[in-house]
N, C-alpha and C. Protein backbone atom coordinates (compact mmCIF):
# COMPACT_ATOMS: atom_id res chain seq x y z
N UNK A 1 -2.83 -73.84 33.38
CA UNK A 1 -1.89 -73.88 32.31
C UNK A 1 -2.42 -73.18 31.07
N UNK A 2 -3.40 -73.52 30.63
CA UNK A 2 -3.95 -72.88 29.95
C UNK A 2 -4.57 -71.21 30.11
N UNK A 3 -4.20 -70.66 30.90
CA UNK A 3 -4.10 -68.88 31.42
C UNK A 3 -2.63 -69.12 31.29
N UNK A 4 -1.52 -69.62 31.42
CA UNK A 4 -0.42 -69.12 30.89
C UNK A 4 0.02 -69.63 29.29
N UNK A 5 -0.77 -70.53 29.14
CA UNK A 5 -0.37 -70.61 27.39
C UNK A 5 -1.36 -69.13 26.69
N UNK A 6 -2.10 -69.21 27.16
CA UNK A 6 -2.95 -67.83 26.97
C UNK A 6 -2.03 -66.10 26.89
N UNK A 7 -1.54 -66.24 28.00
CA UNK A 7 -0.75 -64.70 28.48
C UNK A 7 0.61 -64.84 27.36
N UNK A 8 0.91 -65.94 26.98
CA UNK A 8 2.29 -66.35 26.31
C UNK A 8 2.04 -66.18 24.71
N UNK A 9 0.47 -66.38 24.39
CA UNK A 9 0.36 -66.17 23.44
C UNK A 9 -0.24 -64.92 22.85
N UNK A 10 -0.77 -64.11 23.99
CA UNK A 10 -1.07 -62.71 23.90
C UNK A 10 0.39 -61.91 23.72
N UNK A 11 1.52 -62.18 24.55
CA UNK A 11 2.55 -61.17 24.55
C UNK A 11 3.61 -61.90 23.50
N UNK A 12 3.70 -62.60 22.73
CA UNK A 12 3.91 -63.08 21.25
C UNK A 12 3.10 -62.53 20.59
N UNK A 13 1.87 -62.37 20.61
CA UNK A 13 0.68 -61.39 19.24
C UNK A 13 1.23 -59.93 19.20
N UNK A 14 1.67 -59.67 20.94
CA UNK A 14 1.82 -58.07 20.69
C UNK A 14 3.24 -57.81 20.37
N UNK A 15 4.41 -58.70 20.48
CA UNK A 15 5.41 -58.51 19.86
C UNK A 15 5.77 -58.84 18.47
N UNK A 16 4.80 -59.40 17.98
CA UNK A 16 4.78 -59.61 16.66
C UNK A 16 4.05 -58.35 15.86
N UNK A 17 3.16 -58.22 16.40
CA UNK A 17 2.69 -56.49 16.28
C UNK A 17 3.42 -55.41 16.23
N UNK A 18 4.09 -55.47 17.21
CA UNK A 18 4.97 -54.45 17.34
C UNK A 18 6.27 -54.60 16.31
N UNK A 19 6.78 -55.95 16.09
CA UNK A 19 7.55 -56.08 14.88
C UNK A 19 7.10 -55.77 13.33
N UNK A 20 6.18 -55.80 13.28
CA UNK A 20 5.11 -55.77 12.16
C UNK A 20 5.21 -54.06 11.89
N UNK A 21 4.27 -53.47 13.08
CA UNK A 21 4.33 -52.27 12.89
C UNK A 21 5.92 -50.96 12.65
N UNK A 22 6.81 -51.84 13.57
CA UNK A 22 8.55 -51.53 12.81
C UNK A 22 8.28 -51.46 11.23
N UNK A 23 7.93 -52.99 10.79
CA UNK A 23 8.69 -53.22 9.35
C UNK A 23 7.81 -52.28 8.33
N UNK A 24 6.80 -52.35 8.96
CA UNK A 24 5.74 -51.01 8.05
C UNK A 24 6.34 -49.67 8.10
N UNK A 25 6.78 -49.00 9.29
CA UNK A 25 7.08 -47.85 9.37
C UNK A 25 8.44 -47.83 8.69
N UNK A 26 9.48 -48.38 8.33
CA UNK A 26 10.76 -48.25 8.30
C UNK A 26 10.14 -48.51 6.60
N UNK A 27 9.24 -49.33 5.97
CA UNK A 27 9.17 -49.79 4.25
C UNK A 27 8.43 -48.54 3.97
N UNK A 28 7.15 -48.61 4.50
CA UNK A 28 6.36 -47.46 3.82
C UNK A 28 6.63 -46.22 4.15
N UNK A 29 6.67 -45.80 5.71
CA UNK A 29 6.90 -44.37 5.95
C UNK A 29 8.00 -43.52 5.19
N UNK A 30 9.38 -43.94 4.62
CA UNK A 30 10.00 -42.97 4.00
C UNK A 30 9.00 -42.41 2.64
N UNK A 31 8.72 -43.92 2.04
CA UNK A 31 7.40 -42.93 0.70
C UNK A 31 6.74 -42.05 1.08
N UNK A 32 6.30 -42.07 2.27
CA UNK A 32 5.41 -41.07 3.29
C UNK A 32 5.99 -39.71 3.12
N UNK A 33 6.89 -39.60 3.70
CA UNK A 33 8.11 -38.62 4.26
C UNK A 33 8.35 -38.04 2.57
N UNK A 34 8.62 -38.49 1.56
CA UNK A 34 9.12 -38.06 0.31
C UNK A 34 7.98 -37.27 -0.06
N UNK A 35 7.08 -38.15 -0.22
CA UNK A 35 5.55 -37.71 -0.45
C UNK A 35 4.75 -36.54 0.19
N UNK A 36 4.96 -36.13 1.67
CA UNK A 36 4.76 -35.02 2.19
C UNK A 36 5.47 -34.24 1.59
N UNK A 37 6.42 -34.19 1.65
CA UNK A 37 7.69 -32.85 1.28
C UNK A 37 7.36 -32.32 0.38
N UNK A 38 6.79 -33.19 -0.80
CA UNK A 38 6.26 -32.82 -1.94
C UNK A 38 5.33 -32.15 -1.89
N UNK A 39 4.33 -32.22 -1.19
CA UNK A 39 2.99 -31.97 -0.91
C UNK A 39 2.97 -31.01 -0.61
N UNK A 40 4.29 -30.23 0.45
CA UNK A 40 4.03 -28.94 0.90
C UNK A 40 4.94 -28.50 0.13
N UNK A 41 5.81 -28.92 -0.70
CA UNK A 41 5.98 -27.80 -1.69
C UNK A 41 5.35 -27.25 -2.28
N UNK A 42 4.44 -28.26 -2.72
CA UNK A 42 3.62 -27.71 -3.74
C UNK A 42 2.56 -26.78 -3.41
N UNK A 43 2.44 -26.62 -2.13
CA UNK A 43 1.42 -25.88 -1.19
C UNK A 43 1.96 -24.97 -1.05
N UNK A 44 2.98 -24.75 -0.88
CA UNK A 44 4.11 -23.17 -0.80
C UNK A 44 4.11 -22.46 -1.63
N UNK A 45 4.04 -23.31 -3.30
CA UNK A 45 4.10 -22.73 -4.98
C UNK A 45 2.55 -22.05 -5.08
N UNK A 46 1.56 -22.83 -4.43
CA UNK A 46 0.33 -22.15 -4.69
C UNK A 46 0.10 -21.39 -3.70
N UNK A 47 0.50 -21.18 -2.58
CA UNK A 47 0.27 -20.35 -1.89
C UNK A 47 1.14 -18.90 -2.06
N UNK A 48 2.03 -19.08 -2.39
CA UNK A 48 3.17 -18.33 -3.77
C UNK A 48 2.05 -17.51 -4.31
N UNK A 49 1.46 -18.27 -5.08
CA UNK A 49 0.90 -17.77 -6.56
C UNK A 49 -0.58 -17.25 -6.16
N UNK A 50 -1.40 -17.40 -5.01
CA UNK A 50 -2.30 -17.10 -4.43
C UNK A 50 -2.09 -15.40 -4.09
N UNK A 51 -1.09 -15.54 -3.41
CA UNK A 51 -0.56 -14.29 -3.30
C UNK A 51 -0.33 -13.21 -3.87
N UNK A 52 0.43 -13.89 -5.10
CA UNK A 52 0.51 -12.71 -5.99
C UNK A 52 -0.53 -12.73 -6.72
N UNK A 53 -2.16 -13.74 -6.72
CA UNK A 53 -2.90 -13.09 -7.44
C UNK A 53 -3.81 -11.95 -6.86
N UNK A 54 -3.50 -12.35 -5.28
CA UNK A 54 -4.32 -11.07 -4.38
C UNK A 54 -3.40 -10.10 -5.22
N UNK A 55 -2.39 -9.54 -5.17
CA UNK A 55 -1.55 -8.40 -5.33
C UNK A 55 -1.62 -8.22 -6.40
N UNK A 56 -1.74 -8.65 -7.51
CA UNK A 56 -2.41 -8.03 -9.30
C UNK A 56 -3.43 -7.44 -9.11
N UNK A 57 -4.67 -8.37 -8.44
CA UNK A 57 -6.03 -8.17 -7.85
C UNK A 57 -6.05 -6.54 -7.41
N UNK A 58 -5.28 -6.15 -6.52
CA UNK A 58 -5.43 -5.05 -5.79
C UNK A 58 -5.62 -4.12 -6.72
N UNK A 59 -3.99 -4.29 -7.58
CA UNK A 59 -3.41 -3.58 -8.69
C UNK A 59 -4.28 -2.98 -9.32
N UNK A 60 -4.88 -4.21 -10.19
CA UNK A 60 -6.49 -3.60 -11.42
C UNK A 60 -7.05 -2.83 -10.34
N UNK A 61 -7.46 -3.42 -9.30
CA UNK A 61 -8.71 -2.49 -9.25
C UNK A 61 -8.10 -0.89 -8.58
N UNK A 62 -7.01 -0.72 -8.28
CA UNK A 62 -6.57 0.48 -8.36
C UNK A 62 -6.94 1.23 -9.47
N UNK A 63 -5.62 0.45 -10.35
CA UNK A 63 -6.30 1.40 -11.86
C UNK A 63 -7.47 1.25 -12.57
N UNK A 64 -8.56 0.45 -12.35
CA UNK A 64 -9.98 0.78 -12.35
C UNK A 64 -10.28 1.77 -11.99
N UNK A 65 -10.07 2.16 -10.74
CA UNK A 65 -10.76 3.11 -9.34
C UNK A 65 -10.24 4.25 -10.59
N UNK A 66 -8.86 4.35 -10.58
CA UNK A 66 -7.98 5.53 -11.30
C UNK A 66 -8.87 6.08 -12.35
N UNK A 67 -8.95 5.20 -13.43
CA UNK A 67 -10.01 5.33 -14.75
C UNK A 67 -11.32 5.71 -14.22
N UNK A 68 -11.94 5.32 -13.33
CA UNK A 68 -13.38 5.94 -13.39
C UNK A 68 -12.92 6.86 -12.49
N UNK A 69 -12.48 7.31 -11.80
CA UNK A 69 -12.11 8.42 -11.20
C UNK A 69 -11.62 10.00 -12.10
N UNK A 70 -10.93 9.40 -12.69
CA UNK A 70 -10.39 10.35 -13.94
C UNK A 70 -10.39 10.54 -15.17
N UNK A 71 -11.85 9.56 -15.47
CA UNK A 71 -12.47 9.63 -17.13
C UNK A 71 -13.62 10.76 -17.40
N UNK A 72 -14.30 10.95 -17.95
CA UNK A 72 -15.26 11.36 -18.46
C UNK A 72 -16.15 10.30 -19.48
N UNK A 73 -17.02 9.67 -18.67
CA UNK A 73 -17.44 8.31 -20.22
C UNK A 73 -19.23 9.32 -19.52
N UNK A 74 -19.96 9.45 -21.25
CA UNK A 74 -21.31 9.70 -21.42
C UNK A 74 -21.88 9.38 -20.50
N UNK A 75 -22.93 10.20 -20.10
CA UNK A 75 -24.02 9.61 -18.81
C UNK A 75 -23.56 9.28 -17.81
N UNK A 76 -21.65 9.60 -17.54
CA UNK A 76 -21.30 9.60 -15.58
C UNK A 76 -21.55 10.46 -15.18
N UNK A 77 -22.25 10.75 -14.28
CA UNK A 77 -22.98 12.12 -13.73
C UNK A 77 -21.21 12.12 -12.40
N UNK A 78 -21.24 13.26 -12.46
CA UNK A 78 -19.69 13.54 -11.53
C UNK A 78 -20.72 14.14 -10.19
N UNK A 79 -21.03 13.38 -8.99
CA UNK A 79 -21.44 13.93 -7.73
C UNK A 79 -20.59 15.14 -7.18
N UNK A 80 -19.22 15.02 -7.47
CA UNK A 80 -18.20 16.73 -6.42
C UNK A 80 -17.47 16.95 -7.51
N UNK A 81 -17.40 18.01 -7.48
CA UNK A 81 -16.76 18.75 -8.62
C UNK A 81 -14.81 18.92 -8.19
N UNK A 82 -14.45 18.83 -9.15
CA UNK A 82 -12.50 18.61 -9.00
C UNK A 82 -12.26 19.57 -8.03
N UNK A 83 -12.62 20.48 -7.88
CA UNK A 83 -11.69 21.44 -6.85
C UNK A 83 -12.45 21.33 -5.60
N UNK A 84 -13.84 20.60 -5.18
CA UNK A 84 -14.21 20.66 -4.06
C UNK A 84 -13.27 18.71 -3.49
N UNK A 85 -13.55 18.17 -4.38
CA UNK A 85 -12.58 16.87 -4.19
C UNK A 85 -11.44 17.20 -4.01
N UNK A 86 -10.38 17.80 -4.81
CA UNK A 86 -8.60 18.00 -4.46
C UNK A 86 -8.69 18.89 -3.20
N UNK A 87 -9.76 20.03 -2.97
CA UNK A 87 -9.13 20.48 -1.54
C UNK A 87 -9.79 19.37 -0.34
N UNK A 88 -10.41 19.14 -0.67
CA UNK A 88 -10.90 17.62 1.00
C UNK A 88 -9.90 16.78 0.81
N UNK A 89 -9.43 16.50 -0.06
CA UNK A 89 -8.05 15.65 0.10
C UNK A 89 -6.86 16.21 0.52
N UNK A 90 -6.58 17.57 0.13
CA UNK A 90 -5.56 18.09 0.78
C UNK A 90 -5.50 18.59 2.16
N UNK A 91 -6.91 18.99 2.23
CA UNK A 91 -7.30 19.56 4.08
C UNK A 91 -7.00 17.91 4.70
N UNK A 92 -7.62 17.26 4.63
CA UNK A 92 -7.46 15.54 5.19
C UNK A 92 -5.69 15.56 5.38
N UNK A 93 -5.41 15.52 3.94
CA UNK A 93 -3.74 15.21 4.13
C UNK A 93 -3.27 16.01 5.39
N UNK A 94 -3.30 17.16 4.79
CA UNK A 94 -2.45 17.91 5.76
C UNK A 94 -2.60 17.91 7.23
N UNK A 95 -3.87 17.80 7.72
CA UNK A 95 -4.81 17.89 9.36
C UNK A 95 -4.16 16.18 9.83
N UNK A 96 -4.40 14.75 8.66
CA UNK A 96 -3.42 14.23 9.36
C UNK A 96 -1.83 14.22 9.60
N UNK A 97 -1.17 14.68 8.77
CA UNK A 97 0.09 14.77 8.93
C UNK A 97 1.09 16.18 9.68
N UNK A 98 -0.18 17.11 10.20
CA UNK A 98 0.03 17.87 10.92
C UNK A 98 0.95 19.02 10.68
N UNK A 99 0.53 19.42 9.45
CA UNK A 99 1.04 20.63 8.68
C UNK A 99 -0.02 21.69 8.83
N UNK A 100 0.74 22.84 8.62
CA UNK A 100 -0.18 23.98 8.27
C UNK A 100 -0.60 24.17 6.70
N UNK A 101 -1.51 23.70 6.71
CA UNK A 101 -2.19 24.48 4.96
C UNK A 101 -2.06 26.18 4.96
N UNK A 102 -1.39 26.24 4.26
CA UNK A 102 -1.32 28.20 3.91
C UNK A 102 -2.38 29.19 3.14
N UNK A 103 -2.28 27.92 1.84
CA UNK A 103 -3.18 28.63 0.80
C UNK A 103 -3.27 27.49 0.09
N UNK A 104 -4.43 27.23 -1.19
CA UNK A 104 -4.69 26.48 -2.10
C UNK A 104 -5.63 27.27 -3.12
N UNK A 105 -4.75 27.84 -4.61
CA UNK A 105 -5.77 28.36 -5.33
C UNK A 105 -5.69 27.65 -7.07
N UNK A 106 -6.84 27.35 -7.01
CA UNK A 106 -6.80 26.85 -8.59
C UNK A 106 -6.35 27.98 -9.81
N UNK A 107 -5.79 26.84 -10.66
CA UNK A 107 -5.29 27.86 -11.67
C UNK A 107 -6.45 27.62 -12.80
N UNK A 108 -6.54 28.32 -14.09
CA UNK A 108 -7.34 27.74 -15.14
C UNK A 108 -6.46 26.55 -15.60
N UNK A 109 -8.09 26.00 -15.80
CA UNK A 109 -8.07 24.46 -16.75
C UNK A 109 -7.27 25.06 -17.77
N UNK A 110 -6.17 24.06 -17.99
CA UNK A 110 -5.85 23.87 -19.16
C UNK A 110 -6.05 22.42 -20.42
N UNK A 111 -7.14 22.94 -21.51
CA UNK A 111 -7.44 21.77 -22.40
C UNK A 111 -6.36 21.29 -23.41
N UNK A 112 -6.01 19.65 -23.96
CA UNK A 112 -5.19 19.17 -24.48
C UNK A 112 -5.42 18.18 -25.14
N UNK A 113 -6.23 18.17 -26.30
CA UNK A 113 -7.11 17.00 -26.92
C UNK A 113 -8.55 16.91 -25.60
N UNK A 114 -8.13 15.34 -25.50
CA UNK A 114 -9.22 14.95 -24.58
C UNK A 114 -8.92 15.13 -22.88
N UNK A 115 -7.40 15.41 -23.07
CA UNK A 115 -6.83 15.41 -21.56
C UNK A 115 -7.30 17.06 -20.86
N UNK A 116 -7.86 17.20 -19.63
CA UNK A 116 -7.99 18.38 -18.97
C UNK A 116 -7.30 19.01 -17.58
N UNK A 117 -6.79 19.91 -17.78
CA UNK A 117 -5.37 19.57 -16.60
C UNK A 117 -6.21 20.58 -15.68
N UNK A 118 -6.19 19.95 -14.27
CA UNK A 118 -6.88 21.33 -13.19
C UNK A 118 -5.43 21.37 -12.50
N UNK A 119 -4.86 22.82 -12.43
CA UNK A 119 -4.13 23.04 -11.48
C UNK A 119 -4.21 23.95 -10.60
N UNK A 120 -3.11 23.42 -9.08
CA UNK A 120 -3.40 24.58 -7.97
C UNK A 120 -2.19 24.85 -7.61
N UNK A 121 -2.21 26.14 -7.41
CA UNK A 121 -0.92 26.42 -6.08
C UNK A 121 -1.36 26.22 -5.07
N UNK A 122 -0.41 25.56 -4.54
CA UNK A 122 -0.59 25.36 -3.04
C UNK A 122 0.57 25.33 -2.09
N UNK A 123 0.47 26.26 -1.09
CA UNK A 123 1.69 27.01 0.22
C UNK A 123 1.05 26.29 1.46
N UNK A 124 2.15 25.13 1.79
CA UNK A 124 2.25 24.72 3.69
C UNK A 124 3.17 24.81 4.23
N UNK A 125 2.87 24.56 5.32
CA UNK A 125 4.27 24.85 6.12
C UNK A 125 4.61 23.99 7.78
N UNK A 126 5.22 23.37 7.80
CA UNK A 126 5.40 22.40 8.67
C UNK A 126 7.15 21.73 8.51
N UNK A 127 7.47 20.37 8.61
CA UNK A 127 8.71 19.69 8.33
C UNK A 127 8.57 19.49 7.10
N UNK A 128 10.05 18.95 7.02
CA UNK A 128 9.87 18.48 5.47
C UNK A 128 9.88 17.24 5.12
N UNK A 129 9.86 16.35 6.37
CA UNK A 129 9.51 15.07 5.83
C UNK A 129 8.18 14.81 5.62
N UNK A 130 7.61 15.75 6.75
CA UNK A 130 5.84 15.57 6.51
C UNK A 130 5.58 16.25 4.91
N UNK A 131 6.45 16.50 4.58
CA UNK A 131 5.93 17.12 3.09
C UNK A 131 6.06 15.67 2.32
N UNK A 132 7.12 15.20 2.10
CA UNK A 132 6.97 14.08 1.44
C UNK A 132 6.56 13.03 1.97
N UNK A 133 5.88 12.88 2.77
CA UNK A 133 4.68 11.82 3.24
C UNK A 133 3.32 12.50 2.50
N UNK A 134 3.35 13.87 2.38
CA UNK A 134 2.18 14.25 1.40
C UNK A 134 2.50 13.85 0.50
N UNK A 135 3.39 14.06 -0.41
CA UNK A 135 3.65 13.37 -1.78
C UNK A 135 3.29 11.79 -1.60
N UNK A 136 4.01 10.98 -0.72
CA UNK A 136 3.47 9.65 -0.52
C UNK A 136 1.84 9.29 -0.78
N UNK A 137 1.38 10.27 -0.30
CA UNK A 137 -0.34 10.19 -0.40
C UNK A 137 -0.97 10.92 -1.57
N UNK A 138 -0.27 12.06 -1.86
CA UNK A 138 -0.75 12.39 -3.39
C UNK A 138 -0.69 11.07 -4.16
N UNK A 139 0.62 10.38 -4.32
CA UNK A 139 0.97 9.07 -5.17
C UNK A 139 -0.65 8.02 -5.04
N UNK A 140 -0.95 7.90 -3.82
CA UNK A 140 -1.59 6.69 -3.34
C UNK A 140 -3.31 7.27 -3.44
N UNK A 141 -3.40 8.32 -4.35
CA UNK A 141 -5.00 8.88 -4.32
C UNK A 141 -5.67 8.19 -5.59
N UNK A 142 -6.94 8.91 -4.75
CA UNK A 142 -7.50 7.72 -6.63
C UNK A 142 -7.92 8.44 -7.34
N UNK A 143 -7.79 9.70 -7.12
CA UNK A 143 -7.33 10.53 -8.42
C UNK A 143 -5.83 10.57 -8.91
N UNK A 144 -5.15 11.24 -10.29
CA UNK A 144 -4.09 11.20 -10.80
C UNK A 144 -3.34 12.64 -10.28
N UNK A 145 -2.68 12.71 -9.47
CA UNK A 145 -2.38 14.08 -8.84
C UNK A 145 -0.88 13.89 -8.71
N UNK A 146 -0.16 14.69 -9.84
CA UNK A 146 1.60 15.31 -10.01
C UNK A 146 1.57 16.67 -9.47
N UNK A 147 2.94 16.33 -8.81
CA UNK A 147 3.31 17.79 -8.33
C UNK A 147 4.41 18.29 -9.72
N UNK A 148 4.00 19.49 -9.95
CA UNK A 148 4.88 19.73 -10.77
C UNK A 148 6.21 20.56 -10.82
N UNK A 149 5.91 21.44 -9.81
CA UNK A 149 7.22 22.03 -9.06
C UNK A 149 6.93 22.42 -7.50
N UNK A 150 8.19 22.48 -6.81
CA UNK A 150 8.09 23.26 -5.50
C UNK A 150 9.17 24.30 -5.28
N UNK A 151 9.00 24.98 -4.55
CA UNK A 151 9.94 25.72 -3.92
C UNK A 151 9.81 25.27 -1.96
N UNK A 152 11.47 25.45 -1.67
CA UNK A 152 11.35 24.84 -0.15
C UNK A 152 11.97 26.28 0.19
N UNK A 153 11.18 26.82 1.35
CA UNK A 153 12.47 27.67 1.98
C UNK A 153 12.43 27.44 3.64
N UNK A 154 13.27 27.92 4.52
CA UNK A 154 12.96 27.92 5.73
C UNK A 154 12.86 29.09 7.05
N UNK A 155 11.80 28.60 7.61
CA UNK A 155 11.02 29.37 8.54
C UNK A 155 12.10 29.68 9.71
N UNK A 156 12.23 30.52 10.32
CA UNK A 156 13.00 31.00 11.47
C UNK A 156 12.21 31.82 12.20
N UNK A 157 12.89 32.26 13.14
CA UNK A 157 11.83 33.21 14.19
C UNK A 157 12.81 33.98 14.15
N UNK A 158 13.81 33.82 13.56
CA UNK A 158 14.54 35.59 14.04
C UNK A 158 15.49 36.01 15.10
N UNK A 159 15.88 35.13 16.06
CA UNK A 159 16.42 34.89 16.81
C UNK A 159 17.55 34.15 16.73
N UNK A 160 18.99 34.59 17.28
CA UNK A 160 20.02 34.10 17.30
C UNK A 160 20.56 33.15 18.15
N UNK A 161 21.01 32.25 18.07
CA UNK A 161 21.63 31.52 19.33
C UNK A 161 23.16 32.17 20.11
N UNK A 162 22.69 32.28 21.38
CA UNK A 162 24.17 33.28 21.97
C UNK A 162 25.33 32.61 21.26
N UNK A 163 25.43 31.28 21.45
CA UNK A 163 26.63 30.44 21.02
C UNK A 163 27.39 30.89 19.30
N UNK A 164 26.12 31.23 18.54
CA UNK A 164 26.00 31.21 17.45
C UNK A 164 25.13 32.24 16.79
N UNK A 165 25.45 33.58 16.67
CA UNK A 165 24.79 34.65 16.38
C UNK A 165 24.48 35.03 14.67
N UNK A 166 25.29 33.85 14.29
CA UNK A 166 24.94 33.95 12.80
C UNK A 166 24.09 33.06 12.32
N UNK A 167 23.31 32.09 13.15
CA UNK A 167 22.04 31.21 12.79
C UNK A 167 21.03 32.26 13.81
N UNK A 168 20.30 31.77 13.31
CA UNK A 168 18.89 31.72 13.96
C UNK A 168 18.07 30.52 13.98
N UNK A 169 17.04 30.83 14.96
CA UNK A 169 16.46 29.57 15.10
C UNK A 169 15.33 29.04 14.17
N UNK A 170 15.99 27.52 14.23
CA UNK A 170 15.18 26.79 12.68
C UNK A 170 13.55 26.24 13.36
N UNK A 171 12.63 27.27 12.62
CA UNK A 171 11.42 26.66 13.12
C UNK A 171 10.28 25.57 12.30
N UNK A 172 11.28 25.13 10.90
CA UNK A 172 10.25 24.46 9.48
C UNK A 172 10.29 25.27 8.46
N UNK A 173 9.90 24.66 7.41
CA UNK A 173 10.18 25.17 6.21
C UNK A 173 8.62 25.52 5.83
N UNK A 174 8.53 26.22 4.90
CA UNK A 174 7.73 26.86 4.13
C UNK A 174 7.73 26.22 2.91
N UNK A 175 6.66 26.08 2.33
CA UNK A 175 6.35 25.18 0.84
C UNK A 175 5.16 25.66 -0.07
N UNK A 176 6.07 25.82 -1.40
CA UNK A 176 5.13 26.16 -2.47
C UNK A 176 5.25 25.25 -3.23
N UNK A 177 3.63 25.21 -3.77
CA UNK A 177 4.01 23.61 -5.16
C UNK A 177 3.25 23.83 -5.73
N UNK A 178 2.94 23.22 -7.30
CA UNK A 178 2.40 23.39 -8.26
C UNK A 178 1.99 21.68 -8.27
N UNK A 179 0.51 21.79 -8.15
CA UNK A 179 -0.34 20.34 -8.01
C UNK A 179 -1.11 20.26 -8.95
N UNK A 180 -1.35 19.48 -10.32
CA UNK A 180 -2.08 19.29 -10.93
C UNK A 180 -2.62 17.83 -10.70
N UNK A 181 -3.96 17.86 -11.06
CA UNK A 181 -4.57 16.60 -10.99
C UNK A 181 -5.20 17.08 -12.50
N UNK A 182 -6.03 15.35 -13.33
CA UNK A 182 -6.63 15.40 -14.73
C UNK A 182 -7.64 14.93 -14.96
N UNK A 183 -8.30 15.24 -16.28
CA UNK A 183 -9.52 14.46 -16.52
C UNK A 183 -9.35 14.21 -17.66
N UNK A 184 -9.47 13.09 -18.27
CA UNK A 184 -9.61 12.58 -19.11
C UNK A 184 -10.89 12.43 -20.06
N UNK A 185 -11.61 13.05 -21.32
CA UNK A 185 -12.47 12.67 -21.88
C UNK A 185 -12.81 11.49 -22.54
N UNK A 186 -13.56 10.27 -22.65
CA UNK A 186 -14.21 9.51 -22.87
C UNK A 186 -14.93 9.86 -24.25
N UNK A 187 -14.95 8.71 -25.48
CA UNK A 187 -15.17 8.62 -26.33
C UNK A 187 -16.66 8.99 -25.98
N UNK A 188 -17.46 9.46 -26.96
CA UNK A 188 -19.15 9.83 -26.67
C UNK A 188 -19.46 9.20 -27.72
């Protein structure tokens, strides 16, 4: 008798348990539930704001890179000189984006206070979207490099289509542009 007052009073402990553990979950858990929600909001706002401090972050140190790239401050010794730097950037550009480089010739410096303008002509020839994917990457250099004019014309071979004897065939355009990049002098 006493092994069944025993078993009777074990499965009364665990249903009282189990009632217990109901009245807890149903009182406390919604505070729970309110209380999370909160929690990851607020984890969303800083993870928000985390974000955009990587992306300022980047920002400066772009225009850091920009400024010492394109200053002149006392005692920076310059390792490559502007026109051996703008053409490795333009041979790079162009070899990846799979243009023909034509020509690239510097023009004279022109001085303007402290500002020093190096410019080049420069003739490629390929598509013309690959041209403005060069511009995309002129934009994205860490030097300061404007195009200042172009001319577009287009390449043909000379050849007519039977259908159509007044085209000829379109083989890419041809491109001239006026590329300046600058230097800036630094207080001494």
């Amino acid at each position: 008798m006493k092994k069944n007052t025993f078993a009777v009073g074990l499965v009364l402990a665990v249903i009282l348990l189990f009632v217990a553990s109901a009245a807890f979950d149903n009182y406390y858990m919604p505070n729970y539930k309110k209380r999370f929600a909160e929690i990851e909001k607020q984890r969303v706002i800083v993870s928000n704001k985390l974000t955009t401090a990587k992306i300022v972050q980047e920002n400066l140190n772009h225009v850091r890179d920009l400024i010492f790239h394109n200053m002149d401050f006392p005692g920076q010794p310059d390792t490559i000189d502007h026109e051996t730097q703008f053409f490795g950037f333009v041979t790079t550009c162009v070899n990846d984006l799979k243009l023909k480089l034509v020509s690239v010739r510097p023009a004279e410096p022109a001085f303007n206070n402290r500002v020093t303008t190096f410019g080049y002509d420069v003739e490629i020839e390929g598509d013309f979207f690959k041209f403005g994917e060069l511009c995309a990457k002129f934009e994205n250099n860490r030097r300061i490099v404007s195009v200042e004019s172009f001319d577009v014309d287009l390449i043909t071979d000379g050849q007519t289509k039977p259908n159509e004897p007044h085209l000829s065939q379109f083989k890419g355009v041809r491109i001239k542009m006026r590329v300046n990049t600058y230097r800036i002098a630094g207080k001494g």
